[in-house]
C-alpha atoms as a PDB file:
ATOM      1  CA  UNK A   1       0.000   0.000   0.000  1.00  0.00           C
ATOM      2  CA  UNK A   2       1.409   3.303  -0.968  1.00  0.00           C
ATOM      3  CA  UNK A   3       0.682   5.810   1.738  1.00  0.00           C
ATOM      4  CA  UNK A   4       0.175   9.655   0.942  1.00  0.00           C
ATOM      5  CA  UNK A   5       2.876  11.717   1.926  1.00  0.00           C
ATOM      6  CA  UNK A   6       1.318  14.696   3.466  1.00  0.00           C
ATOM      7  CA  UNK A   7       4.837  16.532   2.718  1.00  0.00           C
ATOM      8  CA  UNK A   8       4.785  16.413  -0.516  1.00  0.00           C
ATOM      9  CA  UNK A   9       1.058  18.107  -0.576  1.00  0.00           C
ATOM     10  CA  UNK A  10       1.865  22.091  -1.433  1.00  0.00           C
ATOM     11  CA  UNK A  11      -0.273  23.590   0.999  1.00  0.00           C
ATOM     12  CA  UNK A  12       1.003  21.264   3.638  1.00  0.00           C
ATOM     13  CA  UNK A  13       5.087  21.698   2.583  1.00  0.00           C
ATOM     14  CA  UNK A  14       4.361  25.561   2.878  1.00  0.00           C
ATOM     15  CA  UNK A  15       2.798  25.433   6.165  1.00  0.00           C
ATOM     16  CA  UNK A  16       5.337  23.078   7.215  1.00  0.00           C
ATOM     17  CA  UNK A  17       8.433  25.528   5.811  1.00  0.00           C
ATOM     18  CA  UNK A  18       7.053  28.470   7.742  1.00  0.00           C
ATOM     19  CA  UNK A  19       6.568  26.603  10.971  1.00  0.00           C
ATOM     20  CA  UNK A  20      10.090  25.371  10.393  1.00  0.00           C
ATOM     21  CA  UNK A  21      11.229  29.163  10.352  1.00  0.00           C
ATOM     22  CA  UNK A  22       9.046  29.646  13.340  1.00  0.00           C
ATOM     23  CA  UNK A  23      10.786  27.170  15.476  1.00  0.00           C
ATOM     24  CA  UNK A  24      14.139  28.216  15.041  1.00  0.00           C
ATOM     25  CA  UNK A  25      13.264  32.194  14.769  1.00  0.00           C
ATOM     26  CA  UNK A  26      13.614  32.892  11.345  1.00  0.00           C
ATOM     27  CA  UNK A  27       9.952  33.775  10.336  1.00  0.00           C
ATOM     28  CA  UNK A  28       9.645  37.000   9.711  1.00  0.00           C
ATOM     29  CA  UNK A  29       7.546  39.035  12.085  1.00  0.00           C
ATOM     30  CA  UNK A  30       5.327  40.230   8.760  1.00  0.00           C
ATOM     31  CA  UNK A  31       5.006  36.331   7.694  1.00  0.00           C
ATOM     32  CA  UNK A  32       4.408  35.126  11.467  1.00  0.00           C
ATOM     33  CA  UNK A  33       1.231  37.685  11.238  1.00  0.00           C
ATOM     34  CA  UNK A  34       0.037  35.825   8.186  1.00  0.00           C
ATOM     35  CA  UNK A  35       0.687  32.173   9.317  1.00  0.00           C
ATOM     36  CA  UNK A  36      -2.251  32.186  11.579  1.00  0.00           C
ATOM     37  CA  UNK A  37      -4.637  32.882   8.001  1.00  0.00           C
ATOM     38  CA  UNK A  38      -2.594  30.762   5.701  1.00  0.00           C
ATOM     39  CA  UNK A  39      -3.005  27.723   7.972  1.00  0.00           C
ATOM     40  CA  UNK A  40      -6.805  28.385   7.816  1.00  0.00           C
ATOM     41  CA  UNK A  41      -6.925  28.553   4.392  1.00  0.00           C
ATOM     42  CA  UNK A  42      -4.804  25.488   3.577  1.00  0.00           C
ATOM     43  CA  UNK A  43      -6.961  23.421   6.171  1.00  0.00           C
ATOM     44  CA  UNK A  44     -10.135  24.306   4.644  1.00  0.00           C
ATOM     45  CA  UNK A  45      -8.873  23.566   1.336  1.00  0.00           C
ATOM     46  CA  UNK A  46      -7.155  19.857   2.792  1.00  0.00           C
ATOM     47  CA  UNK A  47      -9.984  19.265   5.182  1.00  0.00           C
ATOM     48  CA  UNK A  48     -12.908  21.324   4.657  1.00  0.00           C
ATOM     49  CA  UNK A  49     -12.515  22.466   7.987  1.00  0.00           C
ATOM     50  CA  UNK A  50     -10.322  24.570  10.598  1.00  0.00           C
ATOM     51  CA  UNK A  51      -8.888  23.996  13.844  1.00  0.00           C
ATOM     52  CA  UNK A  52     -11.329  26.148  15.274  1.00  0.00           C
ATOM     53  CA  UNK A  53     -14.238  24.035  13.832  1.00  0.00           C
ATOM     54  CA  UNK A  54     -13.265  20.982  16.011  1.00  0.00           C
ATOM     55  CA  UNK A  55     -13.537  23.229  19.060  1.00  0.00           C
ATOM     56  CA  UNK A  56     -16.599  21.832  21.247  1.00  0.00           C
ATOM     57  CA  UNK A  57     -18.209  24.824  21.511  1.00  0.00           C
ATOM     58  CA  UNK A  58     -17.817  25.702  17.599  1.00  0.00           C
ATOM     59  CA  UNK A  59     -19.114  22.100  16.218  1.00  0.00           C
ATOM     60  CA  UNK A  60     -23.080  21.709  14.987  1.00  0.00           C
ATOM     61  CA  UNK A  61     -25.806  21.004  17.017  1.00  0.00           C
ATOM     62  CA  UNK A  62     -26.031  17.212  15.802  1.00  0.00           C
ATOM     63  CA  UNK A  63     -22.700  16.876  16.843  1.00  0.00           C
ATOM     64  CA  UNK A  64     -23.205  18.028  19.914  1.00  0.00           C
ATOM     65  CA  UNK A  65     -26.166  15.870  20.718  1.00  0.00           C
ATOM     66  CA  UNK A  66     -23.946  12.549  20.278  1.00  0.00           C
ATOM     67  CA  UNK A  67     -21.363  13.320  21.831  1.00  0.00           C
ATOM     68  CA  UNK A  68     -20.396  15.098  25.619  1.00  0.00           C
ATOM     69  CA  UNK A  69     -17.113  18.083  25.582  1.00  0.00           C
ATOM     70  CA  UNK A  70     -15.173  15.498  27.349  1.00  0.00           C
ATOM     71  CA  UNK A  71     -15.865  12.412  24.754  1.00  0.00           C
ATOM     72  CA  UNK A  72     -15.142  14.695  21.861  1.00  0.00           C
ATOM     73  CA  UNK A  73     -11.992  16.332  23.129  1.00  0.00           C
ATOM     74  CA  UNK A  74     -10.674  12.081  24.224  1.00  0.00           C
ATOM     75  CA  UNK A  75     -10.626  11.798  20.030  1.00  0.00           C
ATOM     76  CA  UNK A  76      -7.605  13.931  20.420  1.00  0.00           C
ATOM     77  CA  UNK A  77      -5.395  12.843  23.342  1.00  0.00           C
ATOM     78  CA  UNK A  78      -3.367  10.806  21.044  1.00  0.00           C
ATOM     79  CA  UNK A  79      -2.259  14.073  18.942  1.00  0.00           C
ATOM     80  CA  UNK A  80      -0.125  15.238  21.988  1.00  0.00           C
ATOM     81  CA  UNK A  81       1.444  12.089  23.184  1.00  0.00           C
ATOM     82  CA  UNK A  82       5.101  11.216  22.214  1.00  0.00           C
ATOM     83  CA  UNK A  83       5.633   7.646  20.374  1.00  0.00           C
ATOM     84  CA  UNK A  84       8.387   6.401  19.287  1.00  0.00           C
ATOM     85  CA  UNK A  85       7.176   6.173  15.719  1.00  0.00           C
ATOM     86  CA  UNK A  86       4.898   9.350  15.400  1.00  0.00           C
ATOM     87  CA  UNK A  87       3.494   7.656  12.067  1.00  0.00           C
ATOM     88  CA  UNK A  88       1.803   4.493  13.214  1.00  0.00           C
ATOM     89  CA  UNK A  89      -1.471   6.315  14.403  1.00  0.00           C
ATOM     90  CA  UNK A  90      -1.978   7.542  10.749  1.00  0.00           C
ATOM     91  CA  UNK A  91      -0.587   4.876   8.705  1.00  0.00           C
ATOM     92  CA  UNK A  92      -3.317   2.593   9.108  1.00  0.00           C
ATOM     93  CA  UNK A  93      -5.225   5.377   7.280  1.00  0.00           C
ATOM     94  CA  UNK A  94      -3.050   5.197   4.473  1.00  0.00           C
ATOM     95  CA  UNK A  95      -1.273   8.485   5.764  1.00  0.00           C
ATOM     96  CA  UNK A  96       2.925   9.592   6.108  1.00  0.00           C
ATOM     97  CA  UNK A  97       2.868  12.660   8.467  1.00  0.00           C
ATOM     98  CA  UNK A  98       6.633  12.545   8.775  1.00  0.00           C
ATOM     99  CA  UNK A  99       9.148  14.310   7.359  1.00  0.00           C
ATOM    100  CA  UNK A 100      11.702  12.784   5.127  1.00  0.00           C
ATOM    101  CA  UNK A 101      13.814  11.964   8.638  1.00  0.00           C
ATOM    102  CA  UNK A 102      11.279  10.171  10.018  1.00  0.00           C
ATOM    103  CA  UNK A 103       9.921  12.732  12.568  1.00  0.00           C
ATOM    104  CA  UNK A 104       6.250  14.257  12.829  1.00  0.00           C
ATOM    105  CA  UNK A 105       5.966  17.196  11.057  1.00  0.00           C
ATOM    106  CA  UNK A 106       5.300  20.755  12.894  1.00  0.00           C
ATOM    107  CA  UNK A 107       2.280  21.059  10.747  1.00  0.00           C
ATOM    108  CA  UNK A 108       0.191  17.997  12.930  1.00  0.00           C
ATOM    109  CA  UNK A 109       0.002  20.507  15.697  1.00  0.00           C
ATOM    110  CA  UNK A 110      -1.910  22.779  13.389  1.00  0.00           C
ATOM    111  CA  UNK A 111      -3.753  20.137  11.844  1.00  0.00           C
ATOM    112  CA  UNK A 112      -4.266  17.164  13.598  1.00  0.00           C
ATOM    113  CA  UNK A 113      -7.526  17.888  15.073  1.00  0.00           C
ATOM    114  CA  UNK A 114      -8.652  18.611  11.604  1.00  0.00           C
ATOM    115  CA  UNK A 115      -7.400  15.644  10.083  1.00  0.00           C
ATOM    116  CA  UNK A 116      -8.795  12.977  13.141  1.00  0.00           C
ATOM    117  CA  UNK A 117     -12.378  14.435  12.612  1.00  0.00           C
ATOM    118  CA  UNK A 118     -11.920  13.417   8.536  1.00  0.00           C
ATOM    119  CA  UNK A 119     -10.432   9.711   9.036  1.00  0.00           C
ATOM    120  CA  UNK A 120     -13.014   9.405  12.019  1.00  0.00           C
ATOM    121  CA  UNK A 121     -16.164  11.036  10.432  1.00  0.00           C
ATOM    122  CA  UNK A 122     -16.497  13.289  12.931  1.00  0.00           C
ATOM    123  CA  UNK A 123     -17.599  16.458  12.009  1.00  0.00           C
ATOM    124  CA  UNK A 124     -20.230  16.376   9.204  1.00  0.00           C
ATOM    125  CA  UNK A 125     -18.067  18.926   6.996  1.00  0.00           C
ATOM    126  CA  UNK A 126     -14.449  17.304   7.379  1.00  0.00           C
ATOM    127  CA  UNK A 127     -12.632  15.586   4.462  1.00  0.00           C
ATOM    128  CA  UNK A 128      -9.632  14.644   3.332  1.00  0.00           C
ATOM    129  CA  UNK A 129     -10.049  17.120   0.182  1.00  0.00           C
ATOM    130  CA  UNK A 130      -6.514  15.712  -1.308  1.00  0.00           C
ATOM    131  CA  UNK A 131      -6.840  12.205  -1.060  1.00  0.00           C
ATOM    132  CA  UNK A 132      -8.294  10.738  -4.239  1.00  0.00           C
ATOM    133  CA  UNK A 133      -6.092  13.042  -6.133  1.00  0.00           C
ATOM    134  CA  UNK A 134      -3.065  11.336  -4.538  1.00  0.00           C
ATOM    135  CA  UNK A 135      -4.863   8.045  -4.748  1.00  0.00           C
ATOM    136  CA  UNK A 136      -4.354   8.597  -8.189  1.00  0.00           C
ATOM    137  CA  UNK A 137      -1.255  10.102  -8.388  1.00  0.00           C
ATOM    138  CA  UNK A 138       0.069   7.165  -6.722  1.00  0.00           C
ATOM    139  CA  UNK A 139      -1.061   4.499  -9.088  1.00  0.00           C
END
């Protein structure tokens, strides 16, 4: 099975590159402004959703009414807990969120949430927008 390499998507490798910069300082104060947006954008256009639409408080009614703020924020305690290899939560799904040395990417923080409610069919508007494309690509 050939898994999608979320680093090699182009929204996801410029996300990535600017939270690079911002870990080691180099972002520029004028581009750390406009990360906040650009991650928004390239999450609606990967997932149909934000990070803030996975917030409890944010998600639809129906959603709501099946699940407690408690049992919908447990679908994410995974995202912040070290493994040892940070891709066998999402490689089951057919999914690489590593970079090219093997580590998670910075761009999972930003993410994540996003991409659990799409694999899990968790929020009615969540999908993974790029996958049959790289399906394809793949093949």
């Amino acid at each position: 099975m050939t898994l999608i390499a979320l680093r090699h998507l182009p929204a996801v490798a410029e996300i990535e590159e600017r939270l690079r910069l911002q870990s080691r300082g180099l972002l520029a104060d004028d581009e750390a402004e406009e990360l906040p947006h650009l991650i928004d954008d390239a999450s609606r256009a990967l997932f149909g959703i934000t990070g803030n639409d996975t917030l409890y408080q944010a998600l639809p009614e129906a959603v709501r009414a099946i699940y407690g703020r408690a049992e919908w924020e447990a679908h994410f305690i995974a995202l912040g807990q070290y493994a040892r290899d940070p891709n066998a939560q999402w490689r089951g799904f057919g999914l690489d969120c590593c970079c090219g040395e093997g580590r998670s990417l910075h761009c999972v923080e930003v993410f994540g949430r996003q991409l659990v409610c799409a694999l899990n069919r968790l929020h009615p508007e969540a999908v993974l927008a790029f996958a049959e494309a790289e399906v394809a690509k793949a093949a």
